[in-house]
Protein backbone atom coordinates (compact mmCIF):
# COMPACT_ATOMS: atom_id res chain seq x y z
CA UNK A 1 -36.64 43.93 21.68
CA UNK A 2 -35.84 43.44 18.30
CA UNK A 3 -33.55 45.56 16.89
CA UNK A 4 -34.61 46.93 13.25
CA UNK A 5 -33.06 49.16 10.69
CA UNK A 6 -34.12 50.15 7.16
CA UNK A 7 -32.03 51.94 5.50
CA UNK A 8 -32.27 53.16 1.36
CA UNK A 9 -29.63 53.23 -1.55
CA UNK A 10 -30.10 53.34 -5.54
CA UNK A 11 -34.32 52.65 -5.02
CA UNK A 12 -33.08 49.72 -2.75
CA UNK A 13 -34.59 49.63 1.02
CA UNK A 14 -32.38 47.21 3.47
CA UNK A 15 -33.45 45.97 6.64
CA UNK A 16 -31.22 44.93 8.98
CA UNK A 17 -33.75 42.30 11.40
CA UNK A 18 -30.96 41.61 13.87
CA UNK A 19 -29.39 38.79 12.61
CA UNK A 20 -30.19 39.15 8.35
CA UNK A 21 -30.47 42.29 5.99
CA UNK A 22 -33.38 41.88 3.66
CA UNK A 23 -33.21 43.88 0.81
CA UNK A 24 -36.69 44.56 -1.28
CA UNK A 25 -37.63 47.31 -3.94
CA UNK A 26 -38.56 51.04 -2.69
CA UNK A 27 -41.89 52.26 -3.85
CA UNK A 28 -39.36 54.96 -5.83
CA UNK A 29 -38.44 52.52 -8.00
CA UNK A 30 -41.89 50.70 -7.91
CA UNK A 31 -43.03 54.12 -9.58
CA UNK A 32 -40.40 54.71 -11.63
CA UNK A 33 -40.49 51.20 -13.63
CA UNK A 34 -43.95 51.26 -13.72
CA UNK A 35 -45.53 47.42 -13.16
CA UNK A 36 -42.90 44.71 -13.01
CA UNK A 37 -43.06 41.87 -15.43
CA UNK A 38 -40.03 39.52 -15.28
CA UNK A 39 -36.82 39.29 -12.37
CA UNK A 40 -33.87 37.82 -12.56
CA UNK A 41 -32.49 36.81 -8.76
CA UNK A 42 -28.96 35.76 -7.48
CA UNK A 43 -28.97 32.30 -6.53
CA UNK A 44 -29.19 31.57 -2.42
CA UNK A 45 -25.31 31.08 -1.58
CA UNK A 46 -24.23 33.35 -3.99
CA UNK A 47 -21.49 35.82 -2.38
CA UNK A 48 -21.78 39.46 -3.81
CA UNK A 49 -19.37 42.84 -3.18
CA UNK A 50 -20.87 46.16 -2.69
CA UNK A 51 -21.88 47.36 -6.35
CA UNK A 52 -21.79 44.10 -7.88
CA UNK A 53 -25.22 43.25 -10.01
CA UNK A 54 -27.84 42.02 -7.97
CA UNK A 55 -30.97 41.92 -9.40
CA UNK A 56 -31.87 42.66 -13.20
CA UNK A 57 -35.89 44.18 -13.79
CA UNK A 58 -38.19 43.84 -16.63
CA UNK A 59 -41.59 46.41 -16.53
CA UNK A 60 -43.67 48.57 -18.63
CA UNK A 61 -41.44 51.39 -18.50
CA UNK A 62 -37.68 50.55 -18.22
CA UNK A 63 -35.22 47.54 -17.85
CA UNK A 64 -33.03 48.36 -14.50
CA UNK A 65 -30.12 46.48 -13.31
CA UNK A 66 -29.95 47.15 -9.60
CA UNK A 67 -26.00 47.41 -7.52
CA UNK A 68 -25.93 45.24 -4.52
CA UNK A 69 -26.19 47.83 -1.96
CA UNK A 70 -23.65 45.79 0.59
CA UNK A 71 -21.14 43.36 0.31
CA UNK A 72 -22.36 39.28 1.64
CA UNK A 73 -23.69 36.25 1.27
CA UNK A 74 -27.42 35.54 -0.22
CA UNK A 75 -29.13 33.92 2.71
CA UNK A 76 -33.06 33.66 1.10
CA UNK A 77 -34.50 34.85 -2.09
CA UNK A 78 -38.23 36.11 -1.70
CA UNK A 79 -39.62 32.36 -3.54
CA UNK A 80 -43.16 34.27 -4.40
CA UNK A 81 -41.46 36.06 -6.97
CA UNK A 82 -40.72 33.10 -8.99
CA UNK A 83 -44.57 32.11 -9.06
CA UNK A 84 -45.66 35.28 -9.49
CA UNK A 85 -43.16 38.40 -10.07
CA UNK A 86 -46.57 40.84 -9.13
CA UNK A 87 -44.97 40.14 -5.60
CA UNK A 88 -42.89 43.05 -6.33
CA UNK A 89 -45.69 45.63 -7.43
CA UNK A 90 -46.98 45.30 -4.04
CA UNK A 91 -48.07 48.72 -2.21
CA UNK A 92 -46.79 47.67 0.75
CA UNK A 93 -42.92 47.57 0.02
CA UNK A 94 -42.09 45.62 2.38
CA UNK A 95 -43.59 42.71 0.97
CA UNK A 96 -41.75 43.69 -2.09
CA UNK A 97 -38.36 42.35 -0.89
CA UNK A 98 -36.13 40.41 -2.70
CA UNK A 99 -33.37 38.43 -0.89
CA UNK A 100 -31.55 38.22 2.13
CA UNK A 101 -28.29 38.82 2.96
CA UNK A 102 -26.10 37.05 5.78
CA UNK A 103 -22.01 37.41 6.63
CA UNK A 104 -22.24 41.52 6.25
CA UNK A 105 -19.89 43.72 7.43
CA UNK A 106 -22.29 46.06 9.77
CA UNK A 107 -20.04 48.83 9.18
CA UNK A 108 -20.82 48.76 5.42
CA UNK A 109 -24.14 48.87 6.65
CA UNK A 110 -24.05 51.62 8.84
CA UNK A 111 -22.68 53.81 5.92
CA UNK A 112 -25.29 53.50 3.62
């Protein structure tokens, strides 16, 4: 059985899979920024600390920089969202995630 998490911090859901955390956009923040028209992404390999910048938002109703919500590596960025940033309007927020993290202390985790 596969174990799953999903946890939220600052309009950030994380998912802990088992072996990655994926971290993707709430539908809080979907609502608050209103439709989403340009992301800027870490690069894969990037290591980041708790609270560092991790993801900068452009939409109809607000620019948002978003805090890392745990300290790792970036394992996968969500590639749809270069072709076509609607990926993160989608209803379903799950779809809406952005990158994955790998190398994370699960006790960080377990304190969000």
């Amino acid at each position: 059985m596969k174990k799953t998490v999903l946890k939220k911090k600052d309009n950030l859901w994380v998912l802990f899979n088992g072996s990655e955390y994926c971290v993707g956009l709430t539908k809080e923040a979907q609502g608050e920024l209103g439709k989403i028209t340009f992301a800027s992404l870490p690069k894969e390999g990037k290591s980041l600390k708790q609270g560092d910048g991790l993801l900068e938002v452009e939409a109809e109703k607000a620019v948002n920089e978003f805090s890392s919500p745990l300290s790792g590596v970036v394992s996968s960025v969500n590639e749809k969202i270069a072709d076509n940033v609607d990926v993160l309007n989608d209803e379903d927020e799950l779809n809406a995630w952005i990158l994955s993290f790998k190398d994370v202390d699960a006790d960080e985790f377990d304190k969000l």
